[in-house]
PDB file of N, CA and C in Angstrom:
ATOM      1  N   UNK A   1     -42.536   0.873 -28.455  1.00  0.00           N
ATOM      2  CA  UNK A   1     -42.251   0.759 -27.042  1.00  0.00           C
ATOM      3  C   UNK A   1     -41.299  -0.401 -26.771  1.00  0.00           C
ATOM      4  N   UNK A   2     -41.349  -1.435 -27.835  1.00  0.00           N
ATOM      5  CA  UNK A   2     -40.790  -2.376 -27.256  1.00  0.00           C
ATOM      6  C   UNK A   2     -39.060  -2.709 -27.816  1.00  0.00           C
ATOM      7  N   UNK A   3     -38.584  -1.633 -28.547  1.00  0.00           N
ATOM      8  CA  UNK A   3     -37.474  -1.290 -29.385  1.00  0.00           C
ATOM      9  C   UNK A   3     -36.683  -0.492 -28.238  1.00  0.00           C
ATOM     10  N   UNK A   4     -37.798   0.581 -26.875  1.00  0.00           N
ATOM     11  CA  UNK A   4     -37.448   1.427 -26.255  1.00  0.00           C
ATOM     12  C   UNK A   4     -36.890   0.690 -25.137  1.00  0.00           C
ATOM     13  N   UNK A   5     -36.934  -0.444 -24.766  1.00  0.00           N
ATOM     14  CA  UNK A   5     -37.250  -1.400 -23.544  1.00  0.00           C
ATOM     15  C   UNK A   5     -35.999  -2.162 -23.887  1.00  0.00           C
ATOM     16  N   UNK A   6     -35.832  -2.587 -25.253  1.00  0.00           N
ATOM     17  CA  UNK A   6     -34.585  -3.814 -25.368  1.00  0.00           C
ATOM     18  C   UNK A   6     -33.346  -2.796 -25.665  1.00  0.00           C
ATOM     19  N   UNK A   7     -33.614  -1.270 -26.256  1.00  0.00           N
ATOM     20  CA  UNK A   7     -32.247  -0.424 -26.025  1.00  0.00           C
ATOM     21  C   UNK A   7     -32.021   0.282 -24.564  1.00  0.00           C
ATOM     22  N   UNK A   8     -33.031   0.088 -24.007  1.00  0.00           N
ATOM     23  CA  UNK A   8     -32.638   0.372 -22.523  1.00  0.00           C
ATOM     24  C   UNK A   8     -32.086  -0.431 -21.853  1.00  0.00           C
ATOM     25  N   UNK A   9     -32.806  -1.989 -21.782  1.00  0.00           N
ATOM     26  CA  UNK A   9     -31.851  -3.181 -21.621  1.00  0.00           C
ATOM     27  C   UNK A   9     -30.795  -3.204 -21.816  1.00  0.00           C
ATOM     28  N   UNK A  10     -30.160  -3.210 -23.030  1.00  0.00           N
ATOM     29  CA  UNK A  10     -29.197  -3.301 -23.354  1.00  0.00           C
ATOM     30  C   UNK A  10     -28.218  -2.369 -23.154  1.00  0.00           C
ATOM     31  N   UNK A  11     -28.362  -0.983 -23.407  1.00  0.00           N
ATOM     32  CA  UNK A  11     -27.784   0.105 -22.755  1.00  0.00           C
ATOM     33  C   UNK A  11     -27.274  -0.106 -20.971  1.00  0.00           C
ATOM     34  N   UNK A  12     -28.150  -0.575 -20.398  1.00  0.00           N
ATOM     35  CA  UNK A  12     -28.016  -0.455 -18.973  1.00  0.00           C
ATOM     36  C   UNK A  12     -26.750  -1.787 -18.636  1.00  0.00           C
ATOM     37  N   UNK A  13     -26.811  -3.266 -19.498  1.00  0.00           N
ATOM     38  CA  UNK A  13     -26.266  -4.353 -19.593  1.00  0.00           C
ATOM     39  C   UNK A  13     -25.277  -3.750 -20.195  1.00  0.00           C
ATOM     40  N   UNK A  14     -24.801  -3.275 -21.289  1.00  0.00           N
ATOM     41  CA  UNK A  14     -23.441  -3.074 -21.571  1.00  0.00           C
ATOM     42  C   UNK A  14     -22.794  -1.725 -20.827  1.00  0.00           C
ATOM     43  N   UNK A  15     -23.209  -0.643 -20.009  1.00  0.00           N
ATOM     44  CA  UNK A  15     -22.679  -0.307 -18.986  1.00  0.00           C
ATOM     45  C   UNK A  15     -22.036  -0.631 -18.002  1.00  0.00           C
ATOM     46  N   UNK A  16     -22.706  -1.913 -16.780  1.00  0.00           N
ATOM     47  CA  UNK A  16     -22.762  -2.193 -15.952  1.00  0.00           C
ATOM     48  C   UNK A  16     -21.267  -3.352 -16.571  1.00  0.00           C
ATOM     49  N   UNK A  17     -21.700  -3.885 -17.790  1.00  0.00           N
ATOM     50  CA  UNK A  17     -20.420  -4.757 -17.932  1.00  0.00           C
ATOM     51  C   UNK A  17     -19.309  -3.974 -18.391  1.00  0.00           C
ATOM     52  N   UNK A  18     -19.077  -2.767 -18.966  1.00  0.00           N
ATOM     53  CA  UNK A  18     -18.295  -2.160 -19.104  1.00  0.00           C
ATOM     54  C   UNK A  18     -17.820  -1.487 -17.417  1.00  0.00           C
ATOM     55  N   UNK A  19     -18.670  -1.008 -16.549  1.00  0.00           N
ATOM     56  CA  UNK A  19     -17.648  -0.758 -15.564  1.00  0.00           C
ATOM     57  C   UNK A  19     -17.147  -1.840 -14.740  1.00  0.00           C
ATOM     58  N   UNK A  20     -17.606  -2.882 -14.703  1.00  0.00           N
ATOM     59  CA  UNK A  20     -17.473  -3.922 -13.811  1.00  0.00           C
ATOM     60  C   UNK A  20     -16.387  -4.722 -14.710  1.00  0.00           C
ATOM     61  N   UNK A  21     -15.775  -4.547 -15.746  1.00  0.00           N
ATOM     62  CA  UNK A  21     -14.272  -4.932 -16.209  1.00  0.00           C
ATOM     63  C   UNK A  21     -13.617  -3.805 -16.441  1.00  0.00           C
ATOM     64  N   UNK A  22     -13.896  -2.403 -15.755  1.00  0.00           N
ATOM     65  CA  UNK A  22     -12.870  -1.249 -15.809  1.00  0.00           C
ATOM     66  C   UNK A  22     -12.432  -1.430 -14.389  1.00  0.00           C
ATOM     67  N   UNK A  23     -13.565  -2.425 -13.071  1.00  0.00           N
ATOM     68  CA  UNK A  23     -13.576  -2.221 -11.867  1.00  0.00           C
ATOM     69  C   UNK A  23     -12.558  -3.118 -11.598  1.00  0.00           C
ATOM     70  N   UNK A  24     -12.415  -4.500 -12.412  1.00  0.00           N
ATOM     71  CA  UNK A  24     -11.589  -5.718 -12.545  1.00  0.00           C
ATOM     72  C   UNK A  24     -10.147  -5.432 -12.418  1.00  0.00           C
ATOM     73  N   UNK A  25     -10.066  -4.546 -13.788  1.00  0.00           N
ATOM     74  CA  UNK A  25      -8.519  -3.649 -14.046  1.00  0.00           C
ATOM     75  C   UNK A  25      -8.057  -3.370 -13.076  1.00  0.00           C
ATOM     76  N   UNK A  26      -8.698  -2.097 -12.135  1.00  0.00           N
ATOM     77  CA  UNK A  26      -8.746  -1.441 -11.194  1.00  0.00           C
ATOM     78  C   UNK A  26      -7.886  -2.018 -10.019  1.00  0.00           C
ATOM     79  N   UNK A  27      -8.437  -3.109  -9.852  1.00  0.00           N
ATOM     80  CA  UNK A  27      -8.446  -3.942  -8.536  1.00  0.00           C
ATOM     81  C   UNK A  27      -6.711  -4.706  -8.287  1.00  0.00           C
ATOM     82  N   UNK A  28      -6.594  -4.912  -9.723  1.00  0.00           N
ATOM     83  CA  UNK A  28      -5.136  -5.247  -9.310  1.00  0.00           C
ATOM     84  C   UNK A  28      -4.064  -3.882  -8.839  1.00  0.00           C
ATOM     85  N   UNK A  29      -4.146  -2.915  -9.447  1.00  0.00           N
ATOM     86  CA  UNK A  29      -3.470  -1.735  -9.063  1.00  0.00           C
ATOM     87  C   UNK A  29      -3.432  -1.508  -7.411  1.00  0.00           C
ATOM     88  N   UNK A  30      -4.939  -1.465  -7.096  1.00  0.00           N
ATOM     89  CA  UNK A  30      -5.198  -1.441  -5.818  1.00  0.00           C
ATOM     90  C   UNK A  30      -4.439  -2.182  -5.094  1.00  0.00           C
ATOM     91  N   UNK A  31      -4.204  -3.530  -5.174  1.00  0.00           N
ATOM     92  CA  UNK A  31      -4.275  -5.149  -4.474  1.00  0.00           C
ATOM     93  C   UNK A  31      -2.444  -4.621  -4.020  1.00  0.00           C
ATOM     94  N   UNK A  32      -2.026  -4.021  -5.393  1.00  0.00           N
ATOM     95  CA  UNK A  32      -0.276  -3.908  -5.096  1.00  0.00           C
ATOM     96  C   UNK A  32      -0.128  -2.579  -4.118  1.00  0.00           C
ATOM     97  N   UNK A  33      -0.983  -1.734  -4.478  1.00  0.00           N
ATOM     98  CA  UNK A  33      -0.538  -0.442  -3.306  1.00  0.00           C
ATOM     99  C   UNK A  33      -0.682  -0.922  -2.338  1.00  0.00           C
ATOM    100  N   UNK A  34      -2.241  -1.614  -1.611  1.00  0.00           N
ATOM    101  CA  UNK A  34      -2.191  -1.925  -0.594  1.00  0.00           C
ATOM    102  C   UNK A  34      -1.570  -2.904   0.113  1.00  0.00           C
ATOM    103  N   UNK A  35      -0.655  -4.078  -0.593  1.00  0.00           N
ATOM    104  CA  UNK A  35       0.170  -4.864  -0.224  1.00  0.00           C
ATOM    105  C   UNK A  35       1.631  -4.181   0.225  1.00  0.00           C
ATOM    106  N   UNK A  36       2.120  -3.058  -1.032  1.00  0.00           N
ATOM    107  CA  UNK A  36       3.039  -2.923  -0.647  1.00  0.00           C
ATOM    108  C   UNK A  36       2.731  -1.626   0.915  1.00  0.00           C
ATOM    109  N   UNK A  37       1.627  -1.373   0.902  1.00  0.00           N
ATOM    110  CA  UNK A  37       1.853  -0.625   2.163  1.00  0.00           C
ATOM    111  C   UNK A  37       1.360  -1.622   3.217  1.00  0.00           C
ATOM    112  N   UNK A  38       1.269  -2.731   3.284  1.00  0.00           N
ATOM    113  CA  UNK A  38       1.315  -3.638   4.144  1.00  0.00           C
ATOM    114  C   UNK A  38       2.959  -4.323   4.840  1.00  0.00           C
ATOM    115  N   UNK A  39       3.834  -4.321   3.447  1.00  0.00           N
ATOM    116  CA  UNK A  39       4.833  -4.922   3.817  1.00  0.00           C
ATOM    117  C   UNK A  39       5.605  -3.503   4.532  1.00  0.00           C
ATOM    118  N   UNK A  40       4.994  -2.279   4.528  1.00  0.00           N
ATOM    119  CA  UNK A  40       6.216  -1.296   5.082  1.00  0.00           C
ATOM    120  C   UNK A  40       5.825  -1.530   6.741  1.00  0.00           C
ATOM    121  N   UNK A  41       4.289  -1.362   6.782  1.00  0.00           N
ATOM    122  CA  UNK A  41       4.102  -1.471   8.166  1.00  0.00           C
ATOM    123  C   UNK A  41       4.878  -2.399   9.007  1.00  0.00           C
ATOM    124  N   UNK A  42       4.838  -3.681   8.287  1.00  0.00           N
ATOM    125  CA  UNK A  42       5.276  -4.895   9.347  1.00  0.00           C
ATOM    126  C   UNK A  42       6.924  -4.692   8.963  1.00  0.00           C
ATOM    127  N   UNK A  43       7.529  -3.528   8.041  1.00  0.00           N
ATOM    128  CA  UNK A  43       8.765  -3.618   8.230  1.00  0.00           C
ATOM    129  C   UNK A  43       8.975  -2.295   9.467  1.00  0.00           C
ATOM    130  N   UNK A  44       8.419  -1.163   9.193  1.00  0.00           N
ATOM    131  CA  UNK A  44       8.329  -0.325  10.374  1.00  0.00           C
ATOM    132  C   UNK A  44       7.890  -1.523  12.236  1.00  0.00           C
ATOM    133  N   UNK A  45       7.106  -2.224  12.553  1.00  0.00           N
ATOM    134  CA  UNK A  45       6.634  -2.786  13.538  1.00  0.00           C
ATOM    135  C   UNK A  45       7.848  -3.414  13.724  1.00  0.00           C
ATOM    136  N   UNK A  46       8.404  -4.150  12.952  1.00  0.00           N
ATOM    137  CA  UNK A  46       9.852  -5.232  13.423  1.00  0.00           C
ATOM    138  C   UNK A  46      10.826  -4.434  13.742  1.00  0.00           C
ATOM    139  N   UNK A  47      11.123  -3.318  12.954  1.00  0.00           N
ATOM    140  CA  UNK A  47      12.259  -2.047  13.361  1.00  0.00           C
ATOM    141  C   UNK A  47      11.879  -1.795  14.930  1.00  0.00           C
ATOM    142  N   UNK A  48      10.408  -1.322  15.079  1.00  0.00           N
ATOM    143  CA  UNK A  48      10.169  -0.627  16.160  1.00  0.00           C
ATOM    144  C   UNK A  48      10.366  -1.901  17.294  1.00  0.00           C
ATOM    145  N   UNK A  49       9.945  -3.231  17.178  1.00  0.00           N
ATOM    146  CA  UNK A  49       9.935  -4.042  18.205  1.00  0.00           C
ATOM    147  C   UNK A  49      11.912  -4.010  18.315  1.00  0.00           C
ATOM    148  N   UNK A  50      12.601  -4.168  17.370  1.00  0.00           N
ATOM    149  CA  UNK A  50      13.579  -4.863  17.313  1.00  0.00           C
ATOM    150  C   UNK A  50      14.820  -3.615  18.431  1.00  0.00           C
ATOM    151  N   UNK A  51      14.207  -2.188  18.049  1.00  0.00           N
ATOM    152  CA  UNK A  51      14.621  -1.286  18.999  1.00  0.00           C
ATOM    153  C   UNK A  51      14.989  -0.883  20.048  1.00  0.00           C
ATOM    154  N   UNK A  52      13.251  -1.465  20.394  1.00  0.00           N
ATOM    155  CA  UNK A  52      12.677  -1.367  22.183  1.00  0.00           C
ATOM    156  C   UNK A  52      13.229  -2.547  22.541  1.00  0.00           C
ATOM    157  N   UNK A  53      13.267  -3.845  22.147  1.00  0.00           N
ATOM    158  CA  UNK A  53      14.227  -5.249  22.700  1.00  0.00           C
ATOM    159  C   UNK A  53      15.374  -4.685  22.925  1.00  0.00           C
ATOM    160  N   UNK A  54      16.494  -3.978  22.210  1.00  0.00           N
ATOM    161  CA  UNK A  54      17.918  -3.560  22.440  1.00  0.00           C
ATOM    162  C   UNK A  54      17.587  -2.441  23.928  1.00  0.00           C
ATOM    163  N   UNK A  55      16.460  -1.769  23.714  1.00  0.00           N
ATOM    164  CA  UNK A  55      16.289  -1.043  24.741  1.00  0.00           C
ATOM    165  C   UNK A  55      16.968   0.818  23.680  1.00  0.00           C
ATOM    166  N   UNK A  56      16.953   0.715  22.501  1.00  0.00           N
ATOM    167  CA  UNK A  56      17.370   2.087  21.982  1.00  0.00           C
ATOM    168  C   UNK A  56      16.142   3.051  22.264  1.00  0.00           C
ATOM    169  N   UNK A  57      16.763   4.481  22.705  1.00  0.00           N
ATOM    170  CA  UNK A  57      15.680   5.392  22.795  1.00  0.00           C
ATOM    171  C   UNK A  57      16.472   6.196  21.376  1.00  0.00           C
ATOM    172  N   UNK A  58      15.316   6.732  21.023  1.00  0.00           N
ATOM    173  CA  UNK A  58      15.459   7.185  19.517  1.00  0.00           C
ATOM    174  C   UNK A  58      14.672   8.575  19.849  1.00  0.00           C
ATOM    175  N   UNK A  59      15.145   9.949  19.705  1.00  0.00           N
ATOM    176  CA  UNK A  59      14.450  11.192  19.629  1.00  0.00           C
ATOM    177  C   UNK A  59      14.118  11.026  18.005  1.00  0.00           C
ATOM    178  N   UNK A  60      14.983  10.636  16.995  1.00  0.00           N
ATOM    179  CA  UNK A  60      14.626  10.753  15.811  1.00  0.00           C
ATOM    180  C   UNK A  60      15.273   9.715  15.439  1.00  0.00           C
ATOM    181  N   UNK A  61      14.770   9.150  14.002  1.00  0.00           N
ATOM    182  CA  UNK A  61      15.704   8.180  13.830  1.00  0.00           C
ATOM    183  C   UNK A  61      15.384   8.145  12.290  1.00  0.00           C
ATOM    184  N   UNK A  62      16.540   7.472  11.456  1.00  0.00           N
ATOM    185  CA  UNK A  62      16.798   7.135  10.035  1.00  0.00           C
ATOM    186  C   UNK A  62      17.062   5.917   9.650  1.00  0.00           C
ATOM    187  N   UNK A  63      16.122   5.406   8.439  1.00  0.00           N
ATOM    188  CA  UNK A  63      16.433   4.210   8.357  1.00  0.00           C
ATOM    189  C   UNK A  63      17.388   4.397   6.959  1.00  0.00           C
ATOM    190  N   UNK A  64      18.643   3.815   7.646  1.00  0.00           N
ATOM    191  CA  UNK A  64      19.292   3.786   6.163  1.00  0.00           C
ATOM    192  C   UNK A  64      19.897   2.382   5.322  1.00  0.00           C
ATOM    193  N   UNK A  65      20.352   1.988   4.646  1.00  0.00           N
ATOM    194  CA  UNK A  65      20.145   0.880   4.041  1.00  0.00           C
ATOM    195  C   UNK A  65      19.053   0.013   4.312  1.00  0.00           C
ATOM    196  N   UNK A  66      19.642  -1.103   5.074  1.00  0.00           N
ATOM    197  CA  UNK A  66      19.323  -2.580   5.702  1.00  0.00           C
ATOM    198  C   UNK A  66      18.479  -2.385   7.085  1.00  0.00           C
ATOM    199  N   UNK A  67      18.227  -1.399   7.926  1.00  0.00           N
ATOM    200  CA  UNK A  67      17.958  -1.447   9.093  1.00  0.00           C
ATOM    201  C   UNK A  67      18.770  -0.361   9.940  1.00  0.00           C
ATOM    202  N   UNK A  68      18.334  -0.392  11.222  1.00  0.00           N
ATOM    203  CA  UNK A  68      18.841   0.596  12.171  1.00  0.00           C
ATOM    204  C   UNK A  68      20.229   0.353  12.806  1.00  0.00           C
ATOM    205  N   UNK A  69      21.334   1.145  12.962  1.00  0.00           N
ATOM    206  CA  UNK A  69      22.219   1.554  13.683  1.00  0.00           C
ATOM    207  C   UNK A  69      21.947   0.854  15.115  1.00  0.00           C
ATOM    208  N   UNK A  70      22.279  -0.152  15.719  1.00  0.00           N
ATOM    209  CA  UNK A  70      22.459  -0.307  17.162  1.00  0.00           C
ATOM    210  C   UNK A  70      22.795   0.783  18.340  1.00  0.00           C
ATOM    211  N   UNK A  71      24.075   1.422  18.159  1.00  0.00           N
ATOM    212  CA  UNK A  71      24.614   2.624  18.463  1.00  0.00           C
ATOM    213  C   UNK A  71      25.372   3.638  17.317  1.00  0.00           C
ATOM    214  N   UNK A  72      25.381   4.609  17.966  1.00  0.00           N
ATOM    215  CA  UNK A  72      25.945   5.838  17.367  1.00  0.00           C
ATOM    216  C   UNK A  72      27.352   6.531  18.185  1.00  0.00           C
ATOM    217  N   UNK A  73      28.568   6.486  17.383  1.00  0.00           N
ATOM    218  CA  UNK A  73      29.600   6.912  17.926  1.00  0.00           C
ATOM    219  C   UNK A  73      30.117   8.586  17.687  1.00  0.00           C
ATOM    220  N   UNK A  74      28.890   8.662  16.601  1.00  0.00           N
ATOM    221  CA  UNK A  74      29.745   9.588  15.949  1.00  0.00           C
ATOM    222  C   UNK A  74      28.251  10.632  15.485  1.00  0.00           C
ATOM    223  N   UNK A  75      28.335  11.798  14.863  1.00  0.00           N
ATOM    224  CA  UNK A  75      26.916  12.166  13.887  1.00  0.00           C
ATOM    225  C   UNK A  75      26.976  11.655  12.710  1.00  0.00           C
ATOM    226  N   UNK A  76      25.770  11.136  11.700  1.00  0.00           N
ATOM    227  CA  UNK A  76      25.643  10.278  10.819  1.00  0.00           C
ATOM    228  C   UNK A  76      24.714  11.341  10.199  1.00  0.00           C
ATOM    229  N   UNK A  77      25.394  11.069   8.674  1.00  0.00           N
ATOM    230  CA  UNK A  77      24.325  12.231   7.661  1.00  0.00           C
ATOM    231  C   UNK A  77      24.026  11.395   7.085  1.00  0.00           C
ATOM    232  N   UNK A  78      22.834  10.370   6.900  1.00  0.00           N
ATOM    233  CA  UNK A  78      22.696   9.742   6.236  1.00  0.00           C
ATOM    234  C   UNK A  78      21.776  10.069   5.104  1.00  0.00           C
ATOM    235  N   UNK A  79      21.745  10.138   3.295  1.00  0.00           N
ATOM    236  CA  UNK A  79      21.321  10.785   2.684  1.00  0.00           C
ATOM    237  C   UNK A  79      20.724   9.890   1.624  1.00  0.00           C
TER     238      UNK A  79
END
């Protein structure tokens, strides 16, 4: 019984430490997706504030390089 108790122990201890340094790994992967979808938001929010300050109404709009077009003189295919 008591052979049954220290491989259960141990079984249950090297699990728990095996996922909890697969969870470690994990976490940095995570840390970058969710950062980099942090930096799009606050780049989408500054576009959108920086818009409505000029006063642009936009039915649709494209972001191409660097930022948004002020005005449009012409049609723009931007690709």
């Amino acid at each position: 019984m008591f052979d049954f108790m220290k491989g259960l122990v141990s079984g249950i201890v090297i699990t728990f430490s095996f996922l909890l340094f697969m969870g470690m790994s994990e976490n940095d992967k995570t840390d970058k997706i969710l950062l980099d979808i942090q930096n799009n938001i606050i780049n989408i929010e500054s576009d959108v504030y920086r818009m409505s300050e000029k006063g642009v109404e936009c039915i649709g709009s494209v972001r191409c390089g660097g930022g948004f077009i002020d005005n449009v003189e012409q049609e723009v295919d931007c690709k």
